[in-house]
Protein backbone atom coordinates (compact mmCIF):
# COMPACT_ATOMS: atom_id res chain seq x y z
CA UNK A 1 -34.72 14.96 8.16
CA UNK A 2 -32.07 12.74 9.93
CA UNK A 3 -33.67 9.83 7.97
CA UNK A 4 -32.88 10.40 4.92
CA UNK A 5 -29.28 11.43 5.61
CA UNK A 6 -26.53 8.69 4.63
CA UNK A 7 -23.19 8.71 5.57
CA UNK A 8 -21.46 6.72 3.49
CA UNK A 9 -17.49 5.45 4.68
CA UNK A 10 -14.81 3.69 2.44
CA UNK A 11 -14.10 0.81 5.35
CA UNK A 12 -15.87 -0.61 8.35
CA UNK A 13 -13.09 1.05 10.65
CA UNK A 14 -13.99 4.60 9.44
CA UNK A 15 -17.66 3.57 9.94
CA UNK A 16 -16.88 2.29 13.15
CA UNK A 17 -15.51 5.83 14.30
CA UNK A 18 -18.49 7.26 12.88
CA UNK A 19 -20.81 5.68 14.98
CA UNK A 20 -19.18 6.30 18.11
CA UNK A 21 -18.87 10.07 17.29
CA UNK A 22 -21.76 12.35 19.07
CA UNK A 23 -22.04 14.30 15.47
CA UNK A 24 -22.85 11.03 13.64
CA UNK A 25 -23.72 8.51 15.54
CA UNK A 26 -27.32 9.49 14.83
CA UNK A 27 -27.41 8.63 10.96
CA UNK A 28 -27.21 5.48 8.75
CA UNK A 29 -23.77 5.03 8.61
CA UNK A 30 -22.57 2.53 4.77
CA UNK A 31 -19.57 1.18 3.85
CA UNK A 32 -18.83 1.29 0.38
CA UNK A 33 -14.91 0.57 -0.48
CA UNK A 34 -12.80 2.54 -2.72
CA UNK A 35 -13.02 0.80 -6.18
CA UNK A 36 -10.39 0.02 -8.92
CA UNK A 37 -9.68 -0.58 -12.21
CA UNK A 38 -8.91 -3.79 -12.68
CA UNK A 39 -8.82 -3.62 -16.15
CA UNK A 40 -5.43 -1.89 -14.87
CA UNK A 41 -4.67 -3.12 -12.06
CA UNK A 42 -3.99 -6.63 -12.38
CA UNK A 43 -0.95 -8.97 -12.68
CA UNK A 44 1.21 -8.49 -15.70
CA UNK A 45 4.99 -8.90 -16.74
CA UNK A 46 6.13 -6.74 -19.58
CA UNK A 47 9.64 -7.28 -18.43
CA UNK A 48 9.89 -3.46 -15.85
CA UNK A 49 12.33 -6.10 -13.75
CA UNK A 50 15.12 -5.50 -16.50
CA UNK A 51 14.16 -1.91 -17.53
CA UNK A 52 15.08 -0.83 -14.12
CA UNK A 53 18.41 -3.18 -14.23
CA UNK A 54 17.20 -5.90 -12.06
CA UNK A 55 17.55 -9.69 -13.24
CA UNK A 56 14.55 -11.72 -13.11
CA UNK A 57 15.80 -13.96 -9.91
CA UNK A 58 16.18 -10.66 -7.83
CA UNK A 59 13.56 -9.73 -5.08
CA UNK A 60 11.52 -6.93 -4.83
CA UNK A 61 10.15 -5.33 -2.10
CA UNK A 62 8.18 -1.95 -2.91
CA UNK A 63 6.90 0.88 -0.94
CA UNK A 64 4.46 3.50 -2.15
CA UNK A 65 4.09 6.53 -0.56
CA UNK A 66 4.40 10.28 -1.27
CA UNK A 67 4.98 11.32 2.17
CA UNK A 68 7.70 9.36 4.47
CA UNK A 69 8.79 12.09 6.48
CA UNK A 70 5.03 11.92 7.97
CA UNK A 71 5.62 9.90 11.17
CA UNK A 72 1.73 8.31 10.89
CA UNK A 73 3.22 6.53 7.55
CA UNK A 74 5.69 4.52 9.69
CA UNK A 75 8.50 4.88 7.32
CA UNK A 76 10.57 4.62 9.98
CA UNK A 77 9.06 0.94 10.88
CA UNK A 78 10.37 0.10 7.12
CA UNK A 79 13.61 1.74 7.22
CA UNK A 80 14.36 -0.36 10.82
CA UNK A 81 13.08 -3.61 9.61
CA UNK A 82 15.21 -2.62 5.69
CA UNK A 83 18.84 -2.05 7.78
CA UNK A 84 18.18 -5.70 8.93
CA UNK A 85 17.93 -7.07 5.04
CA UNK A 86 21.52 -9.27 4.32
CA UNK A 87 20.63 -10.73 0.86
CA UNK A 88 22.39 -8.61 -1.57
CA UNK A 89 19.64 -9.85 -4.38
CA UNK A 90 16.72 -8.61 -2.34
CA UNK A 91 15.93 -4.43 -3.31
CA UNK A 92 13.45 -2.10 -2.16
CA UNK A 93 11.77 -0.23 -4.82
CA UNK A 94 10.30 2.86 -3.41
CA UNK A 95 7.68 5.24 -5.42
CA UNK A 96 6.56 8.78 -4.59
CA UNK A 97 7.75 12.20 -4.48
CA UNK A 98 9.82 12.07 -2.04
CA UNK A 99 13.45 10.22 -2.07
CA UNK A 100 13.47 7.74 0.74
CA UNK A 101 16.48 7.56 2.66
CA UNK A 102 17.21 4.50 3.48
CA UNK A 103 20.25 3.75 5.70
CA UNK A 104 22.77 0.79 5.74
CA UNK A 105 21.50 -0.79 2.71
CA UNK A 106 22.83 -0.34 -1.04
CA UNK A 107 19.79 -2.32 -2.79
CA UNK A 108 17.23 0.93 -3.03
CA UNK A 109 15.60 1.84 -6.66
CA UNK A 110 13.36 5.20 -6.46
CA UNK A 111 11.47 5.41 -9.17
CA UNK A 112 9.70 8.59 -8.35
CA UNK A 113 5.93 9.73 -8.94
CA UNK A 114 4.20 7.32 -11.43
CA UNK A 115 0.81 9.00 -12.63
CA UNK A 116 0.47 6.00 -15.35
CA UNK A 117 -1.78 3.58 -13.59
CA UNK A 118 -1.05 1.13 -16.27
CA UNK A 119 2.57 1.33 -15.09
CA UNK A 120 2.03 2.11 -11.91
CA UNK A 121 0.32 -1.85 -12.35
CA UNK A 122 3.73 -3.27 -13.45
CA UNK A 123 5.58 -1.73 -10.24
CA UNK A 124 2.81 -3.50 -8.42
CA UNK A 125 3.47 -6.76 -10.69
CA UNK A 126 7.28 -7.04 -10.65
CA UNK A 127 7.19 -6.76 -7.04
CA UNK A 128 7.42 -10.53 -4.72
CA UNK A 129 5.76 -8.45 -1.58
CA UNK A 130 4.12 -5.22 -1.10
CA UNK A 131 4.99 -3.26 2.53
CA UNK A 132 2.42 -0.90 3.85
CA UNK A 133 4.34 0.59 7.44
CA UNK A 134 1.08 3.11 7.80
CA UNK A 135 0.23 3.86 11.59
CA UNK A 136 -2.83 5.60 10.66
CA UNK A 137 -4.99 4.78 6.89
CA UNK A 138 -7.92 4.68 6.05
CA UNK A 139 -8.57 2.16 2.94
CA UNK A 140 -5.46 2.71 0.96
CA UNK A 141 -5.71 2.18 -2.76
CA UNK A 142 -1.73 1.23 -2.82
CA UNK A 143 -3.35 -1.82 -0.80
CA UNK A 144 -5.90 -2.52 -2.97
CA UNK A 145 -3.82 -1.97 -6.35
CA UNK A 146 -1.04 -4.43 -4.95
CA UNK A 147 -2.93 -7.29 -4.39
CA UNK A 148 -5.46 -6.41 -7.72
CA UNK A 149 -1.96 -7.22 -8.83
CA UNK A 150 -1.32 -10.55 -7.69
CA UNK A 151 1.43 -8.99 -4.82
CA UNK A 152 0.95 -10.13 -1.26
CA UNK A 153 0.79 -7.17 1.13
CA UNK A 154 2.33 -7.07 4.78
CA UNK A 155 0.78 -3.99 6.95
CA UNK A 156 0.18 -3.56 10.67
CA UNK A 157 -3.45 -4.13 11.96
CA UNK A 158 -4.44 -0.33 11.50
CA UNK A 159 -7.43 1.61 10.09
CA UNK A 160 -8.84 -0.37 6.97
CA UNK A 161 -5.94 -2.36 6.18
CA UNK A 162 -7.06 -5.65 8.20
CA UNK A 163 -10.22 -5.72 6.12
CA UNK A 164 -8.05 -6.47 2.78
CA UNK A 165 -4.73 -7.76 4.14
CA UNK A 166 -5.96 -11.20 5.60
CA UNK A 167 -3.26 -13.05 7.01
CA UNK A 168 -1.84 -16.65 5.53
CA UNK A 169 -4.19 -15.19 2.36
CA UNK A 170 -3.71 -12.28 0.81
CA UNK A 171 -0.75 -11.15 3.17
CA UNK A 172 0.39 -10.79 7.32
């Protein structure tokens, strides 16, 4: 019975889609976000500035992502707006399994896959913004970890990132 089916999506832009498309459009489409720890997730310093040999007055600008040489995560977006960067106390710290490369600019920590989420949290924490260069997401948890943080987040006005990066407020 077509009823009592629920289809159930993480964002209102994946709902969206869902009721436009001839398969689904028929059913009760819910949005229920991705949820968090935030037990974990939330803003802490326990000093991961100077384990990684940055001072305290240095900036931080992370990037998560496993997968940069996938064009619909817009690492290239990043790397273009990165070469721009003068300050020579402004890094990026990157996380994931893959190395970024990141051309004409010295200031780049990889810290590579961090399964702790506790400090996975600190990453988030140390950081003074959070980029998010996606083309294509759904609801990404990086988002929602970053700013469970306390860390602004800048993204482009794609999939589910609009409904959690609100400009002047929680990012642009």
């Amino acid at each position: 019975n077509r009823g009592k089916l629920q289809i159930v999506a993480p964002s209102r832009w994946i709902a969206n889609e869902a009721m436009k498309s001839s398969l689904f459009n028929e059913f009760n489409i819910n949005v229920i976000p991705y949820g968090i720890d935030t037990n974990i997730f939330k803003p802490e310093d326990n000093g991961i500035k100077s384990a990684i040999g940055l001072r305290s007055t240095d900036r931080v600008i992370l990037f998560v992502a496993d997968a940069t040489l996938n064009p619909r995560k817009g690492f290239s977006f990043l790397q273009t707006v990165i070469g721009e960067l003068k300050n020579k106390h402004v890094y990026v710290v990157s996380v994931g399994d893959q190395t970024p490369i990141i051309k004409n600019y010295q200031n780049h920590i990889h810290l590579g896959v961090i399964s702790n989420d506790k400090r996975l949290s600190s990453i988030y924490s140390m950081a003074d913004i959070f980029i998010i260069p996606s083309q294509q997401d759904n609801l990404p948890n990086t988002v929602l970890e970053s700013l469970s943080c306390g860390t602004p987040v800048i993204g482009f006005n794609t999939g589910g990132v609009p409904e959690m990066v609100i400009p002047e407020y929680t990012g642009k």
